[in-house]
N, C-alpha and C. Protein backbone atom coordinates (compact mmCIF):
# COMPACT_ATOMS: atom_id res chain seq x y z
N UNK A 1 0.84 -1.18 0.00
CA UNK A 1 0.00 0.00 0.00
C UNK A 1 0.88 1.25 0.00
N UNK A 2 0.27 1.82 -0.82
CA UNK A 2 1.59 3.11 -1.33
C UNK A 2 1.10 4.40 0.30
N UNK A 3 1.73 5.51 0.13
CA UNK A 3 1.79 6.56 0.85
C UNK A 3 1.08 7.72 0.06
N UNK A 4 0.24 7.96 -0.25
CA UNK A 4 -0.70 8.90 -1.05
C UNK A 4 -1.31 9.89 0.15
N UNK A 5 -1.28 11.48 -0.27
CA UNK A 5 -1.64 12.30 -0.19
C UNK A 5 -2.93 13.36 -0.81
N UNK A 6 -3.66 13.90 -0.16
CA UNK A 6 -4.92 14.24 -0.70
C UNK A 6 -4.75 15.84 -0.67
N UNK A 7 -4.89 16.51 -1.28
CA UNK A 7 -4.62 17.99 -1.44
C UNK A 7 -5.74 18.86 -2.48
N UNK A 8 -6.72 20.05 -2.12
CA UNK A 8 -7.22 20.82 -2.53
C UNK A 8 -6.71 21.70 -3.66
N UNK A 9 -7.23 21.44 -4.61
CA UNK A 9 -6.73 22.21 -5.99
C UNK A 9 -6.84 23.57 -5.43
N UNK A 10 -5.95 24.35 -6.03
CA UNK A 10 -5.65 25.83 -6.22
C UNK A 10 -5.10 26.29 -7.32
N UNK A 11 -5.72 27.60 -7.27
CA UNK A 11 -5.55 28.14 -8.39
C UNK A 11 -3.69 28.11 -9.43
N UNK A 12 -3.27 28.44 -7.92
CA UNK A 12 -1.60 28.11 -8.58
C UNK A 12 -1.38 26.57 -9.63
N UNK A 13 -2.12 25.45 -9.24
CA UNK A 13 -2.13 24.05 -9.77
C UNK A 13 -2.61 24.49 -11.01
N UNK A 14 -2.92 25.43 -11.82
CA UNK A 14 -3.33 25.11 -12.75
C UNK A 14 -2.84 24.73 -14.01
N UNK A 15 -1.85 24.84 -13.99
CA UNK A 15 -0.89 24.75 -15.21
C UNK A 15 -0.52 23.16 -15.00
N UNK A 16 0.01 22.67 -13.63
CA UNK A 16 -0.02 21.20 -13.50
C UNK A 16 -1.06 20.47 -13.72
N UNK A 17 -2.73 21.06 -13.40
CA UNK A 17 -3.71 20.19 -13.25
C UNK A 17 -3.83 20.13 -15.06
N UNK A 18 -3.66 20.80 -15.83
CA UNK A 18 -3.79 20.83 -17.17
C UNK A 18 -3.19 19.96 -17.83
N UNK A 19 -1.77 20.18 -17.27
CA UNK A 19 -0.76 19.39 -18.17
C UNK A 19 -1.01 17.59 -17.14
N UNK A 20 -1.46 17.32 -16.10
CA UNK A 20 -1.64 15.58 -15.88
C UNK A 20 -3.26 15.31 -16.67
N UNK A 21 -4.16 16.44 -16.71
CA UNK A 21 -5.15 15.85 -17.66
C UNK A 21 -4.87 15.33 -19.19
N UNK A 22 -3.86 16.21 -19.66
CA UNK A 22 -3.21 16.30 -21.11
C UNK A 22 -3.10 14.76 -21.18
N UNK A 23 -2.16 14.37 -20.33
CA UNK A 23 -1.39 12.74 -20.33
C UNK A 23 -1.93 11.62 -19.59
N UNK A 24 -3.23 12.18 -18.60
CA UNK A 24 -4.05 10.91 -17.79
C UNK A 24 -4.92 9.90 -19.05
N UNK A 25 -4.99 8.73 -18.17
CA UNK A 25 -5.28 7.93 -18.81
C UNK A 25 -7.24 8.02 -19.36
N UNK A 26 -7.81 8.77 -18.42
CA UNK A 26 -9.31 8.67 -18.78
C UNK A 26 -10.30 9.98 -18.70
N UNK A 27 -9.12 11.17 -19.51
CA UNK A 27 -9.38 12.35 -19.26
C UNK A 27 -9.89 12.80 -20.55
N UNK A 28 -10.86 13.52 -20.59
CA UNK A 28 -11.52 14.68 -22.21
C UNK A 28 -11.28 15.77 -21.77
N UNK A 29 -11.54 16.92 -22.72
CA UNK A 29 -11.25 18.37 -22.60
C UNK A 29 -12.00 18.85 -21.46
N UNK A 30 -13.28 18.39 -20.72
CA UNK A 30 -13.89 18.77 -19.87
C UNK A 30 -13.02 18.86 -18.96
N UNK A 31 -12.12 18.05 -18.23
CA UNK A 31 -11.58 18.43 -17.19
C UNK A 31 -10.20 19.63 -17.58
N UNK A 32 -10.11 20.24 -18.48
CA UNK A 32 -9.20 21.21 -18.42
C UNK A 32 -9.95 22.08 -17.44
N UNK A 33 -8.89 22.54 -17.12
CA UNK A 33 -9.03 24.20 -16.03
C UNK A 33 -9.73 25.42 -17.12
N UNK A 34 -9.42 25.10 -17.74
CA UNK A 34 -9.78 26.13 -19.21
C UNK A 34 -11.74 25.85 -19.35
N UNK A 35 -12.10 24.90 -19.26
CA UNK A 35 -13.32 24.59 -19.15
C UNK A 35 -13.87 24.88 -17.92
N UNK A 36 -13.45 23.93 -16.91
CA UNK A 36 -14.04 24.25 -15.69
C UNK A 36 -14.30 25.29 -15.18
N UNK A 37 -13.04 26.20 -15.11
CA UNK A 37 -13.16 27.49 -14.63
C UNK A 37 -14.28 28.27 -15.55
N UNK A 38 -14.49 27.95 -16.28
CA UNK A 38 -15.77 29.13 -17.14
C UNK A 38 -17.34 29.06 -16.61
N UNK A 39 -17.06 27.95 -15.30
CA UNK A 39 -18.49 28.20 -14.20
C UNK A 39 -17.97 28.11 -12.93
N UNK A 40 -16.91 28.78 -12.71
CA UNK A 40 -15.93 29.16 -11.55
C UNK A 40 -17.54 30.40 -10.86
N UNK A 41 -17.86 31.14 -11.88
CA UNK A 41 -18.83 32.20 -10.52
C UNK A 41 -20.05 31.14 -10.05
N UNK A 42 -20.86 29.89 -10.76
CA UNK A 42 -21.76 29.46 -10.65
C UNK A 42 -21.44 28.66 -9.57
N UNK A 43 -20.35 27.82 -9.13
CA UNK A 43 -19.96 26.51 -8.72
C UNK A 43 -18.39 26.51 -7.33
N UNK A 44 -18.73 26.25 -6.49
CA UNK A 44 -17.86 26.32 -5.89
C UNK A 44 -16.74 25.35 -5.67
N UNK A 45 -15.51 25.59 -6.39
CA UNK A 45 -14.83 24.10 -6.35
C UNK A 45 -14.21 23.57 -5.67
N UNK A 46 -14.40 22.26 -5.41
CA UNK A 46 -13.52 22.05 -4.21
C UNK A 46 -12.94 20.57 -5.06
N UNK A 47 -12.13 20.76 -5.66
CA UNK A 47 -11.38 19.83 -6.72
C UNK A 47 -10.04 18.85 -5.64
N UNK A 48 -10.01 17.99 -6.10
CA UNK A 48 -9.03 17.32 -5.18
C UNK A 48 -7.87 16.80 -5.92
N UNK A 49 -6.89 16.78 -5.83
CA UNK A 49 -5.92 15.79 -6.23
C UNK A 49 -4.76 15.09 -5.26
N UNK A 50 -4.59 13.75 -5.80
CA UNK A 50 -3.87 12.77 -5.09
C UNK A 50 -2.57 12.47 -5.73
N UNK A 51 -1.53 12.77 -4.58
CA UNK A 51 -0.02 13.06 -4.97
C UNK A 51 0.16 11.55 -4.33
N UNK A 52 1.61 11.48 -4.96
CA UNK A 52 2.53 9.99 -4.39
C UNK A 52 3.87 11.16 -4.46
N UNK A 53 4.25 11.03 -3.40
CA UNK A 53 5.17 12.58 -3.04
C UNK A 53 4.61 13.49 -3.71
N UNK A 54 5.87 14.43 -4.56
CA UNK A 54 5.14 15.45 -5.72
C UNK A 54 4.15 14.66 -6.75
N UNK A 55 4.70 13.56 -7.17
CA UNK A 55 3.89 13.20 -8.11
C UNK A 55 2.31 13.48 -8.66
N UNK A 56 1.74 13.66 -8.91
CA UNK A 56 0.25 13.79 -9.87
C UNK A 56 -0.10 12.13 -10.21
N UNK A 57 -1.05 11.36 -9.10
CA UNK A 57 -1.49 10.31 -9.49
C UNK A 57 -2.84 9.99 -9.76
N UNK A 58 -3.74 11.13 -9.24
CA UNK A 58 -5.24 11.26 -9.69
C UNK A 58 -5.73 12.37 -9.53
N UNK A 59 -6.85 13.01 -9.60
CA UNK A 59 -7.49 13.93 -9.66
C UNK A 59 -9.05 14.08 -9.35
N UNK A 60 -9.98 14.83 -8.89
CA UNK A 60 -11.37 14.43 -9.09
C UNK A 60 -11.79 15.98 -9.10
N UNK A 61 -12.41 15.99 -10.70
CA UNK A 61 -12.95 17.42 -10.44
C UNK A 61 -14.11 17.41 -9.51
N UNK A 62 -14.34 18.43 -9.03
CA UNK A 62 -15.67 18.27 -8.21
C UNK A 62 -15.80 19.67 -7.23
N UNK A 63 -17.19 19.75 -7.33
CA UNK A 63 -17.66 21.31 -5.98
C UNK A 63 -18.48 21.31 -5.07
N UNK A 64 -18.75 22.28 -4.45
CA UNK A 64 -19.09 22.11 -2.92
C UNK A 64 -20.38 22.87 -2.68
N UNK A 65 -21.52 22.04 -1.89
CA UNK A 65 -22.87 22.76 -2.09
C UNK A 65 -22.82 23.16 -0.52
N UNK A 66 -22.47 23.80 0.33
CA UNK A 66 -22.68 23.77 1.97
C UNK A 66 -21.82 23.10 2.24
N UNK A 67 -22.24 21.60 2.43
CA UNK A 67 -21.66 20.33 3.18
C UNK A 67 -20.96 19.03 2.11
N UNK A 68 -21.85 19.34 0.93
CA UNK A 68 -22.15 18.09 -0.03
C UNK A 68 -21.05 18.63 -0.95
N UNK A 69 -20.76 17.51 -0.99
CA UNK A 69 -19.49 17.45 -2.41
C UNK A 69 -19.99 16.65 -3.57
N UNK A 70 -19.62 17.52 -4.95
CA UNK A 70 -20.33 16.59 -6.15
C UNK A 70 -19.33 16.37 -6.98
N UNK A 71 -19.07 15.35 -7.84
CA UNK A 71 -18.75 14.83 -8.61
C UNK A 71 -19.00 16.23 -9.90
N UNK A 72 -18.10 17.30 -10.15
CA UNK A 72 -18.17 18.72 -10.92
C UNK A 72 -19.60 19.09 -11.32
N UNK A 73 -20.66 19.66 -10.84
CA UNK A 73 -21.50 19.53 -11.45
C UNK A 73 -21.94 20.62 -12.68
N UNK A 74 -21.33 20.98 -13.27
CA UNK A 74 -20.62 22.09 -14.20
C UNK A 74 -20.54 21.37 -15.74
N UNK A 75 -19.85 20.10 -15.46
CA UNK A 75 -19.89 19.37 -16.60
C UNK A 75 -20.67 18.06 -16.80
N UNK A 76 -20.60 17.91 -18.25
CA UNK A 76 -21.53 17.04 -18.66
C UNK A 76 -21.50 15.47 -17.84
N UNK A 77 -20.07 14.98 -17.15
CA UNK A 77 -19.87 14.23 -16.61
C UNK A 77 -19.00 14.02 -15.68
N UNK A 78 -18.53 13.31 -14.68
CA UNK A 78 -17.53 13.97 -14.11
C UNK A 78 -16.77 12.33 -13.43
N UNK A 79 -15.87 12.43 -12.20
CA UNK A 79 -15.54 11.24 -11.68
C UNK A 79 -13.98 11.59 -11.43
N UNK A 80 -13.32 10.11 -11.08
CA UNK A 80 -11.81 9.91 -10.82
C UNK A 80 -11.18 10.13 -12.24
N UNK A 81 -10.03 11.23 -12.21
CA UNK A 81 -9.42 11.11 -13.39
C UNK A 81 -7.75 10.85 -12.59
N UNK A 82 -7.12 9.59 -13.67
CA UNK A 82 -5.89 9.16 -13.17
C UNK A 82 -4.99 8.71 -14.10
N UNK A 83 -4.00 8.51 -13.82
CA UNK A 83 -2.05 8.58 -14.56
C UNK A 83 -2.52 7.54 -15.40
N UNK A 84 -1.65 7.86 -16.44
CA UNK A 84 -1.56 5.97 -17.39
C UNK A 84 -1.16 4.96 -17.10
N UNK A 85 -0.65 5.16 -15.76
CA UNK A 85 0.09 3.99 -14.99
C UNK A 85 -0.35 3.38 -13.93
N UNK A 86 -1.55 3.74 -13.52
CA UNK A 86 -2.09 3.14 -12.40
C UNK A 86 -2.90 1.78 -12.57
N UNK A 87 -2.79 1.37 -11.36
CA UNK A 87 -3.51 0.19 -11.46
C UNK A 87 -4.34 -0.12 -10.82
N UNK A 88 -5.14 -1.18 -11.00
CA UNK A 88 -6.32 -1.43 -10.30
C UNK A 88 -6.59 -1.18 -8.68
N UNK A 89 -5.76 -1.93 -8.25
CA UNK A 89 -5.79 -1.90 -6.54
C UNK A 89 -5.18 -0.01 -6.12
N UNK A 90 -4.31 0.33 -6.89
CA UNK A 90 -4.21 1.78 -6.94
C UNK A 90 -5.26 2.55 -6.89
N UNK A 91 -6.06 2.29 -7.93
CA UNK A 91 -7.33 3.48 -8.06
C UNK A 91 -8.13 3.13 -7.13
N UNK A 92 -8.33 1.56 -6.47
CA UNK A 92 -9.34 1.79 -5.44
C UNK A 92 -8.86 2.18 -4.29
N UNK A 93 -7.54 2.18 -3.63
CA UNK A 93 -6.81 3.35 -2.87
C UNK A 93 -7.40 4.39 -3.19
N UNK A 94 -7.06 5.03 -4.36
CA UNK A 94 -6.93 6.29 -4.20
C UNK A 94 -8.73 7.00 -4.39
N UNK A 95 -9.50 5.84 -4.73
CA UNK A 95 -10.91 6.28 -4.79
C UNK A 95 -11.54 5.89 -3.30
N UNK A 96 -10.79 5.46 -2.59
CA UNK A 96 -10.64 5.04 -1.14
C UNK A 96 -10.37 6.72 -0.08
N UNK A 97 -9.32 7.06 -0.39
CA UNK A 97 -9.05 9.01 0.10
C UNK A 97 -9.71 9.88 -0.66
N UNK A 98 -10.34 9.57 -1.85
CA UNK A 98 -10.70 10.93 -1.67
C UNK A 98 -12.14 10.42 -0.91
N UNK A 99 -12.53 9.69 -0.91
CA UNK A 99 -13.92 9.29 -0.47
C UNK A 99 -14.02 9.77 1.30
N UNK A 100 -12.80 9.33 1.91
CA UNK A 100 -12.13 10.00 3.39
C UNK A 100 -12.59 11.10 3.51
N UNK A 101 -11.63 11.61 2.93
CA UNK A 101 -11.97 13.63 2.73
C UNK A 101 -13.04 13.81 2.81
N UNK A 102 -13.64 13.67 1.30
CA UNK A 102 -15.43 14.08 1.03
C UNK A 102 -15.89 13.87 2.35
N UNK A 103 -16.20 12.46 3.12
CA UNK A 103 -17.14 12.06 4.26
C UNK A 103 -16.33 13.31 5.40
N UNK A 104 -14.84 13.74 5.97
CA UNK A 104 -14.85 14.63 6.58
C UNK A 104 -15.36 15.66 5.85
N UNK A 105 -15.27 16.41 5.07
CA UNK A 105 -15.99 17.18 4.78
C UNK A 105 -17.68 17.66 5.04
N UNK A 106 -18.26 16.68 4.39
CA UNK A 106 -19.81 16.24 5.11
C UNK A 106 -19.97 16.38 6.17
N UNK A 107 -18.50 16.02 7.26
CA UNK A 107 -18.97 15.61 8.81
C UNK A 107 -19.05 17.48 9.31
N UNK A 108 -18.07 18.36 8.77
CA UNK A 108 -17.94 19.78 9.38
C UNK A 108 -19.31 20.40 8.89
């Protein structure tokens, strides 16, 4: 079991969050920052991504209603976006933390 980290997108990430969508394995233009952000006033984001040190090993666009966290609701579809290299028992890790987070989140 690897050592993975969960961290709140910011605005500074954007040039990284662009360029691991560019090269992830199950990503469309929707998740560019270039898209998303164009319902940045409608939607409050609370985007996550999952590091292995610095690394960029997943991502989940997604925003924040109060308490409730959604799966981006901005775009036509949304979910876990992750590296070309991951693997099975990986992604359910890492769909394992962000799921952590979200439920603290819910709990405040």
């Amino acid at each position: 079991m690897k050592k993975y980290s969960v961290k709140l997108y910011q605005h500074n990430d954007f040039e990284n969050w662009n360029s691991f969508i560019g090269k992830a394995k199950n990503a469309t233009f929707l998740f560019h920052r270039d898209f998303m952000d164009y319902h940045s006033d409608r939607f409050q984001d609370y985007s996550l991504i999952v590091l292995d040190k610095e690394k960029w090993v997943a991502v989940l666009p997604a925003n924040v209603v109060g308490n409730e966290v959604f799966s981006h609701q901005g775009l036509t579809y949304g979910g876990l976006v992750y590296n070309e290299s991951l693997k099975l028992a990986s992604v359910i890790e890492v769909f394992c933390l962000f799921w952590m987070k979200i439920e603290l989140k819910n709990c405040n």
